[in-house]
Protein backbone atom coordinates (compact mmCIF):
# COMPACT_ATOMS: atom_id res chain seq x y z
CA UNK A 1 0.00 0.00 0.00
CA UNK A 2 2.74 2.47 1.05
CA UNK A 3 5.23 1.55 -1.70
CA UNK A 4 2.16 2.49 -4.47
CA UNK A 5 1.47 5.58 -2.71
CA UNK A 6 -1.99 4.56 -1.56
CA UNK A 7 -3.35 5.72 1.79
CA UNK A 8 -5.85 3.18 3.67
CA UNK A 9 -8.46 5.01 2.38
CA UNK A 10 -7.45 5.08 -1.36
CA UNK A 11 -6.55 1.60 -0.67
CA UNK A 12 -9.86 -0.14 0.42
CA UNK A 13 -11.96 1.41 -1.98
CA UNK A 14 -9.31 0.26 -5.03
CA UNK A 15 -9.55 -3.21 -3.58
CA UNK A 16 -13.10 -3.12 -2.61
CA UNK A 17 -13.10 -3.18 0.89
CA UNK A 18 -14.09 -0.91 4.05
CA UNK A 19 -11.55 1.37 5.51
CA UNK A 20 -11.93 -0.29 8.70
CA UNK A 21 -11.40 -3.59 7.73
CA UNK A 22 -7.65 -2.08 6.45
CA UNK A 23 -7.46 -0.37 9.17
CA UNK A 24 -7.37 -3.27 11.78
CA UNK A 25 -5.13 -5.23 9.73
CA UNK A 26 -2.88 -2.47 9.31
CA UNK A 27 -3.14 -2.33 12.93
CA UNK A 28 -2.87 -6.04 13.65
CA UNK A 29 -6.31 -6.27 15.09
CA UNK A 30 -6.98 -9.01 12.45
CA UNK A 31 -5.36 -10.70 9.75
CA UNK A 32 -6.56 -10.09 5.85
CA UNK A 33 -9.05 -12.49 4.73
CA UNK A 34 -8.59 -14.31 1.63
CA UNK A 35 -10.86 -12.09 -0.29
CA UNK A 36 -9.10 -8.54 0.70
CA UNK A 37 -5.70 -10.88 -0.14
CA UNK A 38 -6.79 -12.44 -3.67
CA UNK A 39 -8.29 -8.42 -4.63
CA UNK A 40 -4.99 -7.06 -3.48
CA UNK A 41 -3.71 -9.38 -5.95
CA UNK A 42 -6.28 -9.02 -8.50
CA UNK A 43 -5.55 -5.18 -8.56
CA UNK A 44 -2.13 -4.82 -7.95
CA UNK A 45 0.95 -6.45 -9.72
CA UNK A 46 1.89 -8.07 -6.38
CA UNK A 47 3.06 -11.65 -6.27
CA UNK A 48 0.19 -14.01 -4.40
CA UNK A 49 3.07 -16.54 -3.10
CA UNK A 50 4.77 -13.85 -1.50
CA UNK A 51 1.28 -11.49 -0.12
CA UNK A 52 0.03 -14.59 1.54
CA UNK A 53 2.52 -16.68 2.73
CA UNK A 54 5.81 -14.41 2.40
CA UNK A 55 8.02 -16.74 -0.07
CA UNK A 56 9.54 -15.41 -2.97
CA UNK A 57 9.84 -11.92 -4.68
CA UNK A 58 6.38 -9.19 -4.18
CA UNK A 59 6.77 -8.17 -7.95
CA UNK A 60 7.37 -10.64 -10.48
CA UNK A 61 8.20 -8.88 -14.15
CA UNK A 62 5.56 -10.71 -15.67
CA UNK A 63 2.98 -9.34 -13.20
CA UNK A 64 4.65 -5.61 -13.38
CA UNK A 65 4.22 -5.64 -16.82
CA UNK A 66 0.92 -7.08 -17.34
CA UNK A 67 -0.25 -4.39 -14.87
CA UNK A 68 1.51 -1.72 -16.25
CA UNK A 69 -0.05 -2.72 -20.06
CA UNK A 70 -3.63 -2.32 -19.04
CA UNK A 71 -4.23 -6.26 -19.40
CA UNK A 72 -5.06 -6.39 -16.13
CA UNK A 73 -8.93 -8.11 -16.03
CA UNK A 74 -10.77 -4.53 -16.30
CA UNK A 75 -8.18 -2.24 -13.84
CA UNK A 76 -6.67 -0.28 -16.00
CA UNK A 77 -7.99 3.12 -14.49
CA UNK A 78 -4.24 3.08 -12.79
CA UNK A 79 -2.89 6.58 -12.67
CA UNK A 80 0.53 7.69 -13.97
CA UNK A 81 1.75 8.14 -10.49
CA UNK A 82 1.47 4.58 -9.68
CA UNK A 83 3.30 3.28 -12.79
CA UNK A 84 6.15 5.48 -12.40
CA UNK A 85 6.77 4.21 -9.10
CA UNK A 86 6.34 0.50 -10.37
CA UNK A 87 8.65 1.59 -12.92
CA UNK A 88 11.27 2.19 -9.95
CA UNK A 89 10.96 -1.13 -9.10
CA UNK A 90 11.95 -2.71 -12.34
């Protein structure tokens, strides 16, 4: 969330969640369920190995750049911002 430049707020609505429900798991009042896990996944170029149980790399190139094309199952609303800073990342 911080390394797109997303606040919680930004955040939930992008992956179609409540604030609060971001909110406690930012705050380790409860873990993610699979749903807010597979949409974070779904709408971001991040790595589903690694975002749910921490092996491996968060961005894979194939995942960067699918996101990055606009192929990306209807989420390609993605502001320059946010590609820039996946750019850094490459």
């Amino acid at each position: 969330m911080d390394t797109l430049g997303y606040d919680a707020q930004r955040f939930a609505r992008k992956i179609g969640v409540s604030y609060g429900a971001v909110v406690n798991v930012i705050s380790n009042n409860d873990d993610p369920s699979y749903a807010m896990l597979r949409n974070i996944c779904t709408v971001f170029p991040v790595s589903q190995k690694w975002l749910m149980i921490g092996e491996g790399k968060p961005w894979t190139v194939d995942s960067i750049n699918s996101w990055m094309s606009g192929s990306n199952d209807g989420h390609s609303d993605i502001d320059r911002h946010i590609n820039d800073r996946v750019r850094d990342f490459r």
